[in-house]
PDB file of N, CA and C in Angstrom:
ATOM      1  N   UNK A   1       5.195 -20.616  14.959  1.00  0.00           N
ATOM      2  CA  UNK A   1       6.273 -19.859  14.322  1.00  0.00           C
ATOM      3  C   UNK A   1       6.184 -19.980  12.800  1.00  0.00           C
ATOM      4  N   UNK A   2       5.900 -21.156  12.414  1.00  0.00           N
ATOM      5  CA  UNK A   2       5.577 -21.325  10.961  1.00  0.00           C
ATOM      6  C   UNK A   2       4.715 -20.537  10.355  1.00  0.00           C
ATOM      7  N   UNK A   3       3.629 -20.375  11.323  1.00  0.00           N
ATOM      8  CA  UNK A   3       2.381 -19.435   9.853  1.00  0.00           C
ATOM      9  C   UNK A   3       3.099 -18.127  10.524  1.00  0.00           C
ATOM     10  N   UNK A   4       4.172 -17.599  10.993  1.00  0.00           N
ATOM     11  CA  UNK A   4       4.321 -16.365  11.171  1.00  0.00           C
ATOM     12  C   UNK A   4       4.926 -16.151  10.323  1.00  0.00           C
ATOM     13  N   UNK A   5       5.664 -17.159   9.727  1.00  0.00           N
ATOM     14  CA  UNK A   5       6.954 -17.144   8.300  1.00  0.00           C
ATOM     15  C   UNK A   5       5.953 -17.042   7.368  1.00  0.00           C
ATOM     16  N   UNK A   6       4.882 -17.617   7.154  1.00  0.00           N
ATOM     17  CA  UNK A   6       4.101 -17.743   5.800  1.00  0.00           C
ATOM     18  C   UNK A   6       3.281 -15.954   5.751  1.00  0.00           C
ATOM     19  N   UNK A   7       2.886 -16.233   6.557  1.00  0.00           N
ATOM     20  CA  UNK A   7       2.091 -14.589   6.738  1.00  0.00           C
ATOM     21  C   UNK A   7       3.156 -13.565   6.496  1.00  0.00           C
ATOM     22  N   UNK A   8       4.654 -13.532   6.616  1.00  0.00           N
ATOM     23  CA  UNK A   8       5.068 -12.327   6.257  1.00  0.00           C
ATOM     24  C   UNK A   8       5.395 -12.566   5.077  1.00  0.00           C
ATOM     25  N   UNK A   9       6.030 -13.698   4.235  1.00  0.00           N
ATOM     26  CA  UNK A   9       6.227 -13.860   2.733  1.00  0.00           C
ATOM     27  C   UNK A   9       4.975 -13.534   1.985  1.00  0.00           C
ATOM     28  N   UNK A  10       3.562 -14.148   2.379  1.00  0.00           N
ATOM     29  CA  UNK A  10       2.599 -13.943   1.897  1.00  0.00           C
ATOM     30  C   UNK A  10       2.147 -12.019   2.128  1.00  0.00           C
ATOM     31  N   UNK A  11       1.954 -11.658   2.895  1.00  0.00           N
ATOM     32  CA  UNK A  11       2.544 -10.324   2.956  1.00  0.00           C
ATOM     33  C   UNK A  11       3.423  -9.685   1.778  1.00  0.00           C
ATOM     34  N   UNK A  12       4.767  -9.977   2.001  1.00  0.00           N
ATOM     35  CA  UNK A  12       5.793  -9.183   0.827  1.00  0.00           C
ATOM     36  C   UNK A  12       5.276  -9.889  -0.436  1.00  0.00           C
ATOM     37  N   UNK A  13       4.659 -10.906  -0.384  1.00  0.00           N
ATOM     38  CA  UNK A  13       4.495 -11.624  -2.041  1.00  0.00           C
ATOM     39  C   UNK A  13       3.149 -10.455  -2.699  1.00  0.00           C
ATOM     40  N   UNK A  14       2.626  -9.962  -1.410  1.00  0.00           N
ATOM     41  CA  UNK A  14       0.980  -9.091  -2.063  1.00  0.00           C
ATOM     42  C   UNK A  14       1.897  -7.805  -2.230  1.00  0.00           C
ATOM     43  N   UNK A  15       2.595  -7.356  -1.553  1.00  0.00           N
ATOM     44  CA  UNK A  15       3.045  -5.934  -1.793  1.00  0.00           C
ATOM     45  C   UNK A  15       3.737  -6.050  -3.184  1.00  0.00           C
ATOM     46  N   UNK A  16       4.181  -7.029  -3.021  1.00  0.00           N
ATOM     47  CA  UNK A  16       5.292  -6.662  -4.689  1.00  0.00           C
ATOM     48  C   UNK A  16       4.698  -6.835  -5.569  1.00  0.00           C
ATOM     49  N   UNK A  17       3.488  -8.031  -5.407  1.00  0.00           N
ATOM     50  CA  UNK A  17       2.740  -8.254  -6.894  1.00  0.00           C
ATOM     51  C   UNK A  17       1.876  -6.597  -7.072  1.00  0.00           C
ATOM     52  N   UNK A  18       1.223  -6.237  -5.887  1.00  0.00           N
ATOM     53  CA  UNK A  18       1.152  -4.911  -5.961  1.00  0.00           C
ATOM     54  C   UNK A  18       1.704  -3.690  -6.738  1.00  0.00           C
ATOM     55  N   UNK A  19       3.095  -3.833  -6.346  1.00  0.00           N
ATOM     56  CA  UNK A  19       3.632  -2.948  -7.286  1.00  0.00           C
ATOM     57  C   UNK A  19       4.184  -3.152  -8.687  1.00  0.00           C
ATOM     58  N   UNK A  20       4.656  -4.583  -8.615  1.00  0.00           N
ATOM     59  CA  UNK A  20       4.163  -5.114 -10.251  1.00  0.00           C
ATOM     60  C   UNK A  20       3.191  -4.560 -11.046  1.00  0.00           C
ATOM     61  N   UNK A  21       2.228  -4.400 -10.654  1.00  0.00           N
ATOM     62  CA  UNK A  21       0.875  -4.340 -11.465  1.00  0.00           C
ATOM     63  C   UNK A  21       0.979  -2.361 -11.448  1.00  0.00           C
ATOM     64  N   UNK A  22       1.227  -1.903 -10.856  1.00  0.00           N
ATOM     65  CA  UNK A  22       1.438  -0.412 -10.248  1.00  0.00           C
ATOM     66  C   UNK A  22       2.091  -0.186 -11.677  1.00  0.00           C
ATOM     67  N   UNK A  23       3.613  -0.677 -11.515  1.00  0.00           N
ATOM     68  CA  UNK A  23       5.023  -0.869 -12.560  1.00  0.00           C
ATOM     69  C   UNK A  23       4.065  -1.001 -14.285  1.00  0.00           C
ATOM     70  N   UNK A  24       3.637  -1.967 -14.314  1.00  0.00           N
ATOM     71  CA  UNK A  24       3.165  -1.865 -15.247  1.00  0.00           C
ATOM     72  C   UNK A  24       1.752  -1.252 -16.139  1.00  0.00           C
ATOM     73  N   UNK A  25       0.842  -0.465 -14.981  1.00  0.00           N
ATOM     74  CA  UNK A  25       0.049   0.197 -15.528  1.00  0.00           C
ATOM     75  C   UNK A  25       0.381   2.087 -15.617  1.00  0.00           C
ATOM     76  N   UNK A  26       1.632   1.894 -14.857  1.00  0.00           N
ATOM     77  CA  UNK A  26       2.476   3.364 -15.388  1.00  0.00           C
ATOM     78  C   UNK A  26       3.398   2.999 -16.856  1.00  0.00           C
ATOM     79  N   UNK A  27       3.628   2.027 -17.176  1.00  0.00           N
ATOM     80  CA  UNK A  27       4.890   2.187 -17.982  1.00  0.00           C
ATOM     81  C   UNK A  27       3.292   1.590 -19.681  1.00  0.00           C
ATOM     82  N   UNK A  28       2.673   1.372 -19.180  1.00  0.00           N
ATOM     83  CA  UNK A  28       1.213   1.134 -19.827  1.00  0.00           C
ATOM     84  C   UNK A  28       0.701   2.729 -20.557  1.00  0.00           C
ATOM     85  N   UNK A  29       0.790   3.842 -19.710  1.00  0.00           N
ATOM     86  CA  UNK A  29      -0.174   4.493 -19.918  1.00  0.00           C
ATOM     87  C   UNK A  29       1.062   5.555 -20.806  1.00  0.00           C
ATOM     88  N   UNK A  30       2.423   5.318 -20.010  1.00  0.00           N
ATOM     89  CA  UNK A  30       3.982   5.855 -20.783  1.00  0.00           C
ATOM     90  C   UNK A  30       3.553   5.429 -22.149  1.00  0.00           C
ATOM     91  N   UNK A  31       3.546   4.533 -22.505  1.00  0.00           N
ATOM     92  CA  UNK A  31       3.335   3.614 -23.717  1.00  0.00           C
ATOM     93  C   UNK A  31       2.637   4.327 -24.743  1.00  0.00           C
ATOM     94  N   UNK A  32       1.195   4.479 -24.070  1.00  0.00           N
ATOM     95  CA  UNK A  32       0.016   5.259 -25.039  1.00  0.00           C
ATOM     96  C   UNK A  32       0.333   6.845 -25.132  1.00  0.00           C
ATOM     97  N   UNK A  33       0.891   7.518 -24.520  1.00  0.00           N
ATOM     98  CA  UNK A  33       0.970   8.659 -24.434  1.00  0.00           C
ATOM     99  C   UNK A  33       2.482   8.433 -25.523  1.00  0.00           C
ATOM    100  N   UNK A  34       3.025   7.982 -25.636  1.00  0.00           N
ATOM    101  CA  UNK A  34       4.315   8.284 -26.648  1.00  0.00           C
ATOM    102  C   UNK A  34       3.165   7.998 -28.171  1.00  0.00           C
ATOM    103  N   UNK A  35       2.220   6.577 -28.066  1.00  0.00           N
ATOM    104  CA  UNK A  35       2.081   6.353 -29.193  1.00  0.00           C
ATOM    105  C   UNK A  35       1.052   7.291 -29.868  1.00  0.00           C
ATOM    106  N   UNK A  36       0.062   7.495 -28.441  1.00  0.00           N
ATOM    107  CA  UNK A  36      -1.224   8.194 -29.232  1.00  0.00           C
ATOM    108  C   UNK A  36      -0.755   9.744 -29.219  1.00  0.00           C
TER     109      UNK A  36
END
């Protein structure tokens, strides 16, 4: 039951860092397009 708890946090921990990185290579490219 335990690695079933770890496998789904570890799970949601990849999706969000996922979209972290998503989050910030849109608000990245927002960035250059205002500046350049």
């Amino acid at each position: 039951m335990r690695y079933l708890c770890i496998g789904l946090v570890t799970e949601v921990l990849y999706v969000l860092d996922h979209l972290i990185v998503v989050e910030i290579i849109v608000d990245r490219d927002r960035l250059i397009g205002i500046l350049g």
